[in-house]
Protein backbone atom coordinates (compact mmCIF):
# COMPACT_ATOMS: atom_id res chain seq x y z
CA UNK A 1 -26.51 -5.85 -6.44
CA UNK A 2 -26.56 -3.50 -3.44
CA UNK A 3 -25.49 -3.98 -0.17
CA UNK A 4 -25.37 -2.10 3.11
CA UNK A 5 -22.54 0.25 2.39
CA UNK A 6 -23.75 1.91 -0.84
CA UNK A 7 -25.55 4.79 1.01
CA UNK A 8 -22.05 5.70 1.92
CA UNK A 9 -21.28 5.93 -1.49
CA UNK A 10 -24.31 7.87 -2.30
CA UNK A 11 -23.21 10.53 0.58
CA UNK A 12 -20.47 10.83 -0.69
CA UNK A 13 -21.18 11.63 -4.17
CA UNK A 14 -23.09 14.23 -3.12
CA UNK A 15 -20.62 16.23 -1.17
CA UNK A 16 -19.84 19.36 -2.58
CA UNK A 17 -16.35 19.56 -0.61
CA UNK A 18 -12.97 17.06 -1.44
CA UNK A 19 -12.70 16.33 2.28
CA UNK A 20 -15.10 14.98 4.10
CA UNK A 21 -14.58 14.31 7.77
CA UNK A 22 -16.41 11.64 9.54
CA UNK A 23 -17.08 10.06 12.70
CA UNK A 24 -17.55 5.98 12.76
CA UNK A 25 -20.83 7.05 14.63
CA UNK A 26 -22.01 8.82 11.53
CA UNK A 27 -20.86 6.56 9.18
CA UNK A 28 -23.12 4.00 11.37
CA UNK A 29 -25.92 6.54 10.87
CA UNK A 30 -25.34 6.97 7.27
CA UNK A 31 -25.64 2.54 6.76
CA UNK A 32 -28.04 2.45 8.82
CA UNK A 33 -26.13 -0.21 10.67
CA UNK A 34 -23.35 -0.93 13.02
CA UNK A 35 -19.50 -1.34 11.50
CA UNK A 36 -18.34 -4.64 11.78
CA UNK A 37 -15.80 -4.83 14.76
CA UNK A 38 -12.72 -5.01 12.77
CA UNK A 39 -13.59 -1.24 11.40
CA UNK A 40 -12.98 -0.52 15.17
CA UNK A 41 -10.10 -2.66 16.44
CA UNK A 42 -7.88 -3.00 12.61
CA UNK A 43 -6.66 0.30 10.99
CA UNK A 44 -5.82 -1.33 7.93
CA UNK A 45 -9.71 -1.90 7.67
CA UNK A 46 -9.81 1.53 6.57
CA UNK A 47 -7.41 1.33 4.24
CA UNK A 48 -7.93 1.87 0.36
CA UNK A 49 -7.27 -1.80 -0.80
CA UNK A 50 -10.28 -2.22 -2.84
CA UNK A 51 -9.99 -6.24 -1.83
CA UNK A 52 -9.65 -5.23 1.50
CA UNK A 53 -13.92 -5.41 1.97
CA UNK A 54 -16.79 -4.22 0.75
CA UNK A 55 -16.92 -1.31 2.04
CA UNK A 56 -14.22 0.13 0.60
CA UNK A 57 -14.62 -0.36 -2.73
CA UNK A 58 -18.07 2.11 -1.92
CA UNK A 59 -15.85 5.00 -1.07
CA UNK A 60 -13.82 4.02 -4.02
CA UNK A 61 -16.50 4.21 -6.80
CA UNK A 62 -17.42 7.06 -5.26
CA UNK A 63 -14.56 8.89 -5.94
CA UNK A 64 -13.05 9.19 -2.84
CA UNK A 65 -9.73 7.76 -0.45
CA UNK A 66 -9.72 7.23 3.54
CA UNK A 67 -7.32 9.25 5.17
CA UNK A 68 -6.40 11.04 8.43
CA UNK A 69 -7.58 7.23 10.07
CA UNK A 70 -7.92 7.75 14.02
CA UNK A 71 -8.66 5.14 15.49
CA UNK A 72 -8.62 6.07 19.11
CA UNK A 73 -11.06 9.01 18.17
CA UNK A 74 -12.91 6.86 15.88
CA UNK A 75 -12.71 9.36 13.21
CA UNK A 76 -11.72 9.30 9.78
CA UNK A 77 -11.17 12.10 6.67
CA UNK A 78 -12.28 10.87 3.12
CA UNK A 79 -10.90 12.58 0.20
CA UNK A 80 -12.13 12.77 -2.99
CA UNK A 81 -9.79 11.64 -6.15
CA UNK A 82 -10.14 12.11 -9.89
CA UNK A 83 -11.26 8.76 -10.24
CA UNK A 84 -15.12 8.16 -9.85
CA UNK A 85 -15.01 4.15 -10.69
CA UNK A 86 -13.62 1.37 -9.24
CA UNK A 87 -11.07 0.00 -12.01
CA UNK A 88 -12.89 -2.88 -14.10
CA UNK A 89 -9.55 -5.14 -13.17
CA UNK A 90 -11.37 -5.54 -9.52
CA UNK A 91 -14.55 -5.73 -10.42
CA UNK A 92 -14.56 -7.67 -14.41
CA UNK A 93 -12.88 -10.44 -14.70
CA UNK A 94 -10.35 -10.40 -17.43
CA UNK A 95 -11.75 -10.77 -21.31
CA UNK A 96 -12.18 -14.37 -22.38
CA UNK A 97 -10.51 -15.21 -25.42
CA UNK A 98 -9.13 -18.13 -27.14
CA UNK A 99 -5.46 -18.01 -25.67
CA UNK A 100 -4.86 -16.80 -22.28
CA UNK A 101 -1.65 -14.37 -21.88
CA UNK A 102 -1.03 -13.63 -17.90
CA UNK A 103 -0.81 -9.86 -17.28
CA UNK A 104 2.38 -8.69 -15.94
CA UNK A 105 3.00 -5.45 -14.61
CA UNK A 106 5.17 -3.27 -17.14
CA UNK A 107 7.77 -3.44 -14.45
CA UNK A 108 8.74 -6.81 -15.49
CA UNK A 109 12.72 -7.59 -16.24
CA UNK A 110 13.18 -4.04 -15.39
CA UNK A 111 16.11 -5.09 -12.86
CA UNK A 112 17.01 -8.12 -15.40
CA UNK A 113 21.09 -8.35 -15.56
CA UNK A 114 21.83 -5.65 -13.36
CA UNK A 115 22.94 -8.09 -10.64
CA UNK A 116 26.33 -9.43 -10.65
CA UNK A 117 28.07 -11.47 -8.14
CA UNK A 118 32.27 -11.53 -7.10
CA UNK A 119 33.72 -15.07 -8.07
CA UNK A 120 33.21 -16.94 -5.10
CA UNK A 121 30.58 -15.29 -3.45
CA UNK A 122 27.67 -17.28 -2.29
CA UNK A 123 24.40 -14.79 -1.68
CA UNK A 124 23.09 -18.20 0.47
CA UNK A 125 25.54 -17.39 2.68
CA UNK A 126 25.44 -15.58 5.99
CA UNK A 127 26.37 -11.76 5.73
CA UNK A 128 29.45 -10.83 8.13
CA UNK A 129 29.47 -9.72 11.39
CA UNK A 130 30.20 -5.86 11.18
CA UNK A 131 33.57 -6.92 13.26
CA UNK A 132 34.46 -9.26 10.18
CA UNK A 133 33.92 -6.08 7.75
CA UNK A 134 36.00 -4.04 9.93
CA UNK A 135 39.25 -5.93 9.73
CA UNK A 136 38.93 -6.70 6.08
CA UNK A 137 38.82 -3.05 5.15
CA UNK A 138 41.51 -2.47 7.71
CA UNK A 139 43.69 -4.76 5.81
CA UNK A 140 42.28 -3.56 2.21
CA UNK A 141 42.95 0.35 2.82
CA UNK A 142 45.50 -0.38 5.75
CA UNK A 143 48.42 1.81 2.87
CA UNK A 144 45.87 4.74 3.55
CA UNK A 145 45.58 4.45 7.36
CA UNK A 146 49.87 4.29 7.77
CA UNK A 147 50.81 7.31 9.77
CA UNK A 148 52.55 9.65 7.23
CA UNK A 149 55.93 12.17 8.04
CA UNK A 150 54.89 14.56 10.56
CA UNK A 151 54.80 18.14 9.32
């Protein structure tokens, strides 16, 4: 299926440079048709979210990343990456089979245990004020604040 934005994507492919500089206005020309409104009043529009819209996952496939966004000069840098495809996890759904496992990212139980609370703390609890803090490190490390025999 194609839709408005994939001469973008052609352009781009064809660029012999990595950066390609661009105005909105010649993006425009390039579609053949007007950005939506957002493109001009939302930066993150432009950003490389491939569920963000349509549009970006063009410059995606294509190989390439927005950058350099100015949106007062309505001007924007695309850059090509090693990547040339959009990655089938945003475009496929996942494989059908029998039993479904949920992906998790391989991150997962990476922090697991490495919290640890003192007795009677309660994390629900308000943090103190920093005057609170003050006086109970005054009182902790009050042996190392005594005066000590003048030389």
């Amino acid at each position: 299926m194609t839709n408005k934005y994939d001469p973008l994507g052609e352009f781009l492919k064809a660029q012999p440079s990595h950066r390609v500089p661009l105005s909105f206005a010649e993006i425009e020309k390039i579609i053949g048709d007007r950005l939506p409104s957002s493109a001009y009043k939302h930066r993150p529009w432009w950003s490389n979210n491939p569920s963000n819209n349509v549009m970006t996952k063009v410059w995606i496939a294509a190989g390439f990343e927005s950058e350099q966004v100015d949106m007062e000069g309505q001007r924007l840098t695309f850059n090509r990456k090693h990547h040339t495809s959009v990655p089938a996890s945003i475009t496929a759904p996942p494989p059908q089979s029998g039993r479904q496992t949920p992906r998790r990212s391989p991150l997962f139980g990476a922090l697991k245990g490495t919290f640890t609370f003192d007795a009677g703390y309660d994390p629900k609890e308000p943090a103190l004020a920093a005057e609170e803090w003050v006086e109970i490190l005054k009182t902790k490390y009050e042996k190392y604040n005594r005066p000590g025999p003048k030389s």
